[in-house]
C-alpha atoms as a PDB file:
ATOM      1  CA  UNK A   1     207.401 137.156-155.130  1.00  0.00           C
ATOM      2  CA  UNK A   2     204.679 135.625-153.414  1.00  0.00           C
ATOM      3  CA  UNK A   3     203.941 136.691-149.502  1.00  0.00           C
ATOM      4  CA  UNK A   4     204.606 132.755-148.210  1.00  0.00           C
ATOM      5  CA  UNK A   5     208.372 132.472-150.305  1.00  0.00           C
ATOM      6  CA  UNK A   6     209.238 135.676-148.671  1.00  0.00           C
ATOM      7  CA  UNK A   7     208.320 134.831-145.254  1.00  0.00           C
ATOM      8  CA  UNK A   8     209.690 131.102-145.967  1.00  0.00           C
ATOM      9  CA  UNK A   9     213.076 132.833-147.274  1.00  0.00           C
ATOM     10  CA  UNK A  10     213.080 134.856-143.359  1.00  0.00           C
ATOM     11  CA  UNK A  11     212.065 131.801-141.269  1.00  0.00           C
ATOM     12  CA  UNK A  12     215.595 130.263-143.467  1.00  0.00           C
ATOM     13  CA  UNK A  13     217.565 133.280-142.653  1.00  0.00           C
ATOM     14  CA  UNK A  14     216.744 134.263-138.875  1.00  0.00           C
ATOM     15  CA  UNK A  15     214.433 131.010-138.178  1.00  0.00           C
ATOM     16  CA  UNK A  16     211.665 133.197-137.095  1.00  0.00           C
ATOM     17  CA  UNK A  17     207.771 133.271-138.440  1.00  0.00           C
ATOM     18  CA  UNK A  18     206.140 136.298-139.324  1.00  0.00           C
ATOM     19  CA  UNK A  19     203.310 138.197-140.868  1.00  0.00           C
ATOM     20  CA  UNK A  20     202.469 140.892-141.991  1.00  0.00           C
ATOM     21  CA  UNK A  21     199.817 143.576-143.953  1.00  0.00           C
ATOM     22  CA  UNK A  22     201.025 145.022-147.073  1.00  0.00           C
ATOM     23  CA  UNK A  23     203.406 144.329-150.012  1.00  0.00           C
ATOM     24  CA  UNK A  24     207.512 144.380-149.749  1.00  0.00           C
ATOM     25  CA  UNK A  25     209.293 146.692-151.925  1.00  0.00           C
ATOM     26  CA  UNK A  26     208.687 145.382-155.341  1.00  0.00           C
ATOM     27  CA  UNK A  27     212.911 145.059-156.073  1.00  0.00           C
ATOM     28  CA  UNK A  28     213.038 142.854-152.966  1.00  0.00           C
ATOM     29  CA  UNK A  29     214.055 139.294-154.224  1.00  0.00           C
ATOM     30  CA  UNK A  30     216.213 137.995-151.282  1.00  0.00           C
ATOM     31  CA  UNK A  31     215.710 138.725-147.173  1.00  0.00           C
ATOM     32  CA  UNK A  32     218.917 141.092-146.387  1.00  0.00           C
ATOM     33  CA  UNK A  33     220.916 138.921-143.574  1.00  0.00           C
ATOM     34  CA  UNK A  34     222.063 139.357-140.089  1.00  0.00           C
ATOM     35  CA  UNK A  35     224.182 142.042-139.212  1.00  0.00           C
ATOM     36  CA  UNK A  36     227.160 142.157-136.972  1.00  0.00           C
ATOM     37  CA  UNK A  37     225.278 144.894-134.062  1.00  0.00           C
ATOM     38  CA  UNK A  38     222.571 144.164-132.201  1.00  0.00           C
ATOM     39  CA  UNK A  39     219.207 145.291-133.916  1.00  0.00           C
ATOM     40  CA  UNK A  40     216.266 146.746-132.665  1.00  0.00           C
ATOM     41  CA  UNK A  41     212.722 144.876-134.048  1.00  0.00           C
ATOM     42  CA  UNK A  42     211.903 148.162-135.570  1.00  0.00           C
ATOM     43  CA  UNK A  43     215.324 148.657-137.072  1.00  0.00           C
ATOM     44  CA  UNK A  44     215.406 144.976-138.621  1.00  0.00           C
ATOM     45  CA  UNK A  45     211.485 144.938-139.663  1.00  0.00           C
ATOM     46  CA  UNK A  46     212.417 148.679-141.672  1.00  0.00           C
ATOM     47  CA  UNK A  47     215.824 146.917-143.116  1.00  0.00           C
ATOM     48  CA  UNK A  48     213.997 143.607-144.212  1.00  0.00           C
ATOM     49  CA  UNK A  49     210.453 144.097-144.270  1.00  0.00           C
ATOM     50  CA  UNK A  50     210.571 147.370-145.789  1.00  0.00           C
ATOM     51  CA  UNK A  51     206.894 149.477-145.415  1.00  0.00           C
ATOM     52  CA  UNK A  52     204.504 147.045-144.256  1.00  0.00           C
ATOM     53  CA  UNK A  53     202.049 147.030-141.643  1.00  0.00           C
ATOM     54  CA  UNK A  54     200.349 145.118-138.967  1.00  0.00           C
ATOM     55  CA  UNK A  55     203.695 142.977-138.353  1.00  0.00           C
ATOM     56  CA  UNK A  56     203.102 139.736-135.994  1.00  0.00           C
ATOM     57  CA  UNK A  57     206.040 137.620-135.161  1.00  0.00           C
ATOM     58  CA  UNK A  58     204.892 133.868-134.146  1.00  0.00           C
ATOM     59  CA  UNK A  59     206.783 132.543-131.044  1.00  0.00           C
ATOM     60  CA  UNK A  60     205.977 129.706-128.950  1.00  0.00           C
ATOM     61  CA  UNK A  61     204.601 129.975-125.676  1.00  0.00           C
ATOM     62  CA  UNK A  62     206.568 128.307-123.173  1.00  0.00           C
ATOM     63  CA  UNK A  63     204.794 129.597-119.774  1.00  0.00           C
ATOM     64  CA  UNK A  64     201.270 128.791-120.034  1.00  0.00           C
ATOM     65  CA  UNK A  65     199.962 128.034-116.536  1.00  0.00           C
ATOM     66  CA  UNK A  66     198.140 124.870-116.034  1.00  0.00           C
ATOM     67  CA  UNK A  67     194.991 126.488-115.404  1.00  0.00           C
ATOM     68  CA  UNK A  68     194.592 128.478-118.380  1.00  0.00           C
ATOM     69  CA  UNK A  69     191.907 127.274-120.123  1.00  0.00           C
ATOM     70  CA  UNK A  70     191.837 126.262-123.802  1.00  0.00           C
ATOM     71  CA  UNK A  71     189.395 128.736-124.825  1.00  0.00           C
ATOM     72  CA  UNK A  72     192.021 131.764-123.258  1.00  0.00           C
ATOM     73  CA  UNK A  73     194.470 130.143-125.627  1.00  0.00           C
ATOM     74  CA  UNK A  74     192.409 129.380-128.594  1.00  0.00           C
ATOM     75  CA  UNK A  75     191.394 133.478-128.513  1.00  0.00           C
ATOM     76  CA  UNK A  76     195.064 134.197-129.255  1.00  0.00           C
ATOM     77  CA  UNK A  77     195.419 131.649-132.103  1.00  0.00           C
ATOM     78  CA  UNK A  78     197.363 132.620-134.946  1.00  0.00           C
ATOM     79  CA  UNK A  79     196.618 133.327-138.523  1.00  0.00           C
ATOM     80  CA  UNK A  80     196.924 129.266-139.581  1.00  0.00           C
ATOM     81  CA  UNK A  81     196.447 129.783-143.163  1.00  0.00           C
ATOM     82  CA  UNK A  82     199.540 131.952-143.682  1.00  0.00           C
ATOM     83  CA  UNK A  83     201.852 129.125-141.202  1.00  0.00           C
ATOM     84  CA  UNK A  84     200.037 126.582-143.660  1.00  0.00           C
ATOM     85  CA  UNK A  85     201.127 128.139-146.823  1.00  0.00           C
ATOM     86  CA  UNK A  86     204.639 129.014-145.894  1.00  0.00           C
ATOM     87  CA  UNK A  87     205.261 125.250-144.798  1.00  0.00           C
ATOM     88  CA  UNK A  88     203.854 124.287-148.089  1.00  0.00           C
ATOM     89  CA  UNK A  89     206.107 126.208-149.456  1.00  0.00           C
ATOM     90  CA  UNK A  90     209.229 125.235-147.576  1.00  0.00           C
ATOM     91  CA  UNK A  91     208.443 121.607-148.359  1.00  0.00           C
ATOM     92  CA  UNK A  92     207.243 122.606-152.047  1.00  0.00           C
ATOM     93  CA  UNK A  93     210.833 123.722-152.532  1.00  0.00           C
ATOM     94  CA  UNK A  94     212.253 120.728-150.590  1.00  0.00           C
ATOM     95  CA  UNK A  95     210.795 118.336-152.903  1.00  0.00           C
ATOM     96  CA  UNK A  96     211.949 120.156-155.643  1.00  0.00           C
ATOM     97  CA  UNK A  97     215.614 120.154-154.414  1.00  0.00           C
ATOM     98  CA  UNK A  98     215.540 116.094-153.590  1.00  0.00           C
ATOM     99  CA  UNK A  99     214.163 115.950-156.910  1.00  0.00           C
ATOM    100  CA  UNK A 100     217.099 117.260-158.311  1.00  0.00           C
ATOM    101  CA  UNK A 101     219.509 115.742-156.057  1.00  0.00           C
ATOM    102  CA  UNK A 102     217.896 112.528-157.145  1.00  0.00           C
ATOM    103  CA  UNK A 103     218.584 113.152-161.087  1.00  0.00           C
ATOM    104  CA  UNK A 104     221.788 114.678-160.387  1.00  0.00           C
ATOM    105  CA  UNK A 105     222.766 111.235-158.672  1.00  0.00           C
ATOM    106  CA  UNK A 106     220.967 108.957-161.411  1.00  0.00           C
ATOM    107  CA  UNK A 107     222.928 111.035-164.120  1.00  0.00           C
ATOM    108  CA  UNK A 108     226.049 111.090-162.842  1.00  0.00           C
ATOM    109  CA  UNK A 109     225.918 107.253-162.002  1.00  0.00           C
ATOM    110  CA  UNK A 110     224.250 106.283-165.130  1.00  0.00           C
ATOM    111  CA  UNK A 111     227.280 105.941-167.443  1.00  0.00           C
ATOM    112  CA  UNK A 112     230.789 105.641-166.472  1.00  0.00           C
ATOM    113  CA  UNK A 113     233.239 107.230-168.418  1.00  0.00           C
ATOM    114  CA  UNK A 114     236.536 105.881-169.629  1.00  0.00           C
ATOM    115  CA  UNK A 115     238.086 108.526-168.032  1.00  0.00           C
ATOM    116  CA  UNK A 116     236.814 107.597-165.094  1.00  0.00           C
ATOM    117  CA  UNK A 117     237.864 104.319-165.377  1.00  0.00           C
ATOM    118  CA  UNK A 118     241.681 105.407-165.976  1.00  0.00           C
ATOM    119  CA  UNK A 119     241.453 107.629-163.217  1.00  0.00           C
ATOM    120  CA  UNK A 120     240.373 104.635-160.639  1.00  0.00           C
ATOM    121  CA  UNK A 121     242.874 102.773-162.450  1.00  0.00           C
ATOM    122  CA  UNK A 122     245.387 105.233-161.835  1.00  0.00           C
ATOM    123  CA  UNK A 123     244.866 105.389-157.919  1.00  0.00           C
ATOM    124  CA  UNK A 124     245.103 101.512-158.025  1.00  0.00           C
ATOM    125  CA  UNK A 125     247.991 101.843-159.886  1.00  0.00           C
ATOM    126  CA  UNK A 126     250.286 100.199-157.520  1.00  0.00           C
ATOM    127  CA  UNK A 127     248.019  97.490-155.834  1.00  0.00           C
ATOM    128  CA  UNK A 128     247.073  95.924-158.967  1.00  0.00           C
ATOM    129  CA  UNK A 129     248.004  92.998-160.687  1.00  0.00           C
ATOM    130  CA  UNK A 130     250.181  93.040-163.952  1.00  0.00           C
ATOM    131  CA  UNK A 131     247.428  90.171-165.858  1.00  0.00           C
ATOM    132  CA  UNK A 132     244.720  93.107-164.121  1.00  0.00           C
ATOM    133  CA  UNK A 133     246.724  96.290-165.616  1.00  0.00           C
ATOM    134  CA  UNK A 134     246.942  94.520-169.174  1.00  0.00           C
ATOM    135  CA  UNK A 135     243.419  93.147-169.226  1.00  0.00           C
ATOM    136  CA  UNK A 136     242.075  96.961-168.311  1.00  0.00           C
ATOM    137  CA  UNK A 137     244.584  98.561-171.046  1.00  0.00           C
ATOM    138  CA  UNK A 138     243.083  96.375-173.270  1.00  0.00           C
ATOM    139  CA  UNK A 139     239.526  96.925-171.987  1.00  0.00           C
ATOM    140  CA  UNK A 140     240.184 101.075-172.371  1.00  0.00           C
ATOM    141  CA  UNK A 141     241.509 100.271-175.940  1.00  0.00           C
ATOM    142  CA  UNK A 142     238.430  99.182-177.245  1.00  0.00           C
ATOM    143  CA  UNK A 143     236.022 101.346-175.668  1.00  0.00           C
ATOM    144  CA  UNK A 144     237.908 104.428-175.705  1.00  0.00           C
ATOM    145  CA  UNK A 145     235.193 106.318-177.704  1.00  0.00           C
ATOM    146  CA  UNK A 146     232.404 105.565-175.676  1.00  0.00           C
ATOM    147  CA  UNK A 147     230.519 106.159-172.265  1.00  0.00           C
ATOM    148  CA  UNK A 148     229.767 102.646-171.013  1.00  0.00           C
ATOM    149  CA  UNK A 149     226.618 102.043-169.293  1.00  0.00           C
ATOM    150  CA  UNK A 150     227.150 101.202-165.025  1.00  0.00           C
ATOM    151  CA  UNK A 151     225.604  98.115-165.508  1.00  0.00           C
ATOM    152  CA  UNK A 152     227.170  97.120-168.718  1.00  0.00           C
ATOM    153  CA  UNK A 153     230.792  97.784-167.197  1.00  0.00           C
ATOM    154  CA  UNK A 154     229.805  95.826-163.864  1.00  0.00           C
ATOM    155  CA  UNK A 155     227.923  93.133-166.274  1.00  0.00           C
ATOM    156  CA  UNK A 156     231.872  93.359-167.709  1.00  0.00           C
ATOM    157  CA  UNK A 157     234.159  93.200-164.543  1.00  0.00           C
ATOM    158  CA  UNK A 158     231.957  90.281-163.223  1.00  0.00           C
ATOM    159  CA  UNK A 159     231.603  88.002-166.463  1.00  0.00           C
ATOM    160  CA  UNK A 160     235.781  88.782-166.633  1.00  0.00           C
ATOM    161  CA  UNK A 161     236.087  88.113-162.729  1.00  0.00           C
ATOM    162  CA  UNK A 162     233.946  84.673-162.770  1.00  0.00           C
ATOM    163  CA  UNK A 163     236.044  83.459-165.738  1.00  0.00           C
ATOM    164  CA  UNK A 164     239.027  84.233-163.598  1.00  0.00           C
ATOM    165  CA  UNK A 165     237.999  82.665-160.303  1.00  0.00           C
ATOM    166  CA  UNK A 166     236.818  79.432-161.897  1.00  0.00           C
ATOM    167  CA  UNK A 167     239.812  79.070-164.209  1.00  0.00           C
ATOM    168  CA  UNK A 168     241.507  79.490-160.961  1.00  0.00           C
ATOM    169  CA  UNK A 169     239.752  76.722-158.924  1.00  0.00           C
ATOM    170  CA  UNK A 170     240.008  74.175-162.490  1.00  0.00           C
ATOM    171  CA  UNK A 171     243.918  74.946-161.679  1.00  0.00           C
ATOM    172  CA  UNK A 172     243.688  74.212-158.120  1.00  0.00           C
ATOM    173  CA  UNK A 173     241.826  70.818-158.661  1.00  0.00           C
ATOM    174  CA  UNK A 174     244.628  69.894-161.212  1.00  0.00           C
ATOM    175  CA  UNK A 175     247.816  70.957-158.800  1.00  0.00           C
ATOM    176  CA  UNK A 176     245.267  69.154-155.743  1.00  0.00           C
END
């Protein structure tokens, strides 16, 4: 596992930056958690870091005096390339996870199932229509064996609804 995912995985955990000289224990795949007792830095850098050296922790600065002068900050500046990388890879991974979320969504809404249409059916049950029950029994009937398309079932329900509505208003301009 690369330095940056490991760093990235603490900054998830305990929402803390850090660096450090040296390679984690091999085996180490995931950053050990919290623990219930209060920790010492060189107790939780042992339990989660493992044998490393050279350990900085980043932390903002919240008490700079107005008269310190940029240079007396720019001498402390951090390592930039390792914050760089480790934000790369936090939104690397980000992307990847909208990515999925995103095909997860498109498959899921990309055909509607029969079943689901009984089950909406089903929770409508009693608010329905007898002329809508029959019309989606029938509907069901024929297409029991397939996965219809989203649009194709709204293309459907609408074609079915405008029918409905304007037989309804031809009735309504009879009866006047």
């Amino acid at each position: 596992m690369s330095k940056e995912r490991y760093c990235a995985r603490i900054f998830n955990t305990y929402g803390i930056l850090v660096d450090y000289e040296g390679d984690i224990h091999k085996n180490r795949q995931n950053v050990e958690g919290p623990i219930d007792e209060p920790e010492t830095f060189a107790r939780w850098k042992n339990r989660v870091l493992g044998d490393v050296t050279d350990v900085v922790v980043y932390v903002p600065n919240e008490d700079i005096a107005g008269n310190t002068l940029i240079s007396t900050i720019k001498e402390r500046k951090i390592n930039s390339n390792h914050i760089k990388k480790i934000f790369n890879y936090l939104n690397r991974e980000k992307r990847k996870s909208v990515l999925i979320a995103i095909e997860e969504t498109s498959n899921k809404y990309e055909n509607f199932s029969i079943d689901a249409l009984e089950t909406v059916l089903s929770d409508l049950n009693e608010e329905l229509q007898s002329s809508v029950n029959e019309y989606f029994e029938s509907y069901i009937e024929k297409n029991i064996n397939t996965s219809k398309g989203t649009e194709e079932l709204v293309r459907d329900l609408v074609i079915v609804y405008n029918k409905a509505a304007s037989d309804f208003r031809r009735l309504a301009d009879l009866n006047g």
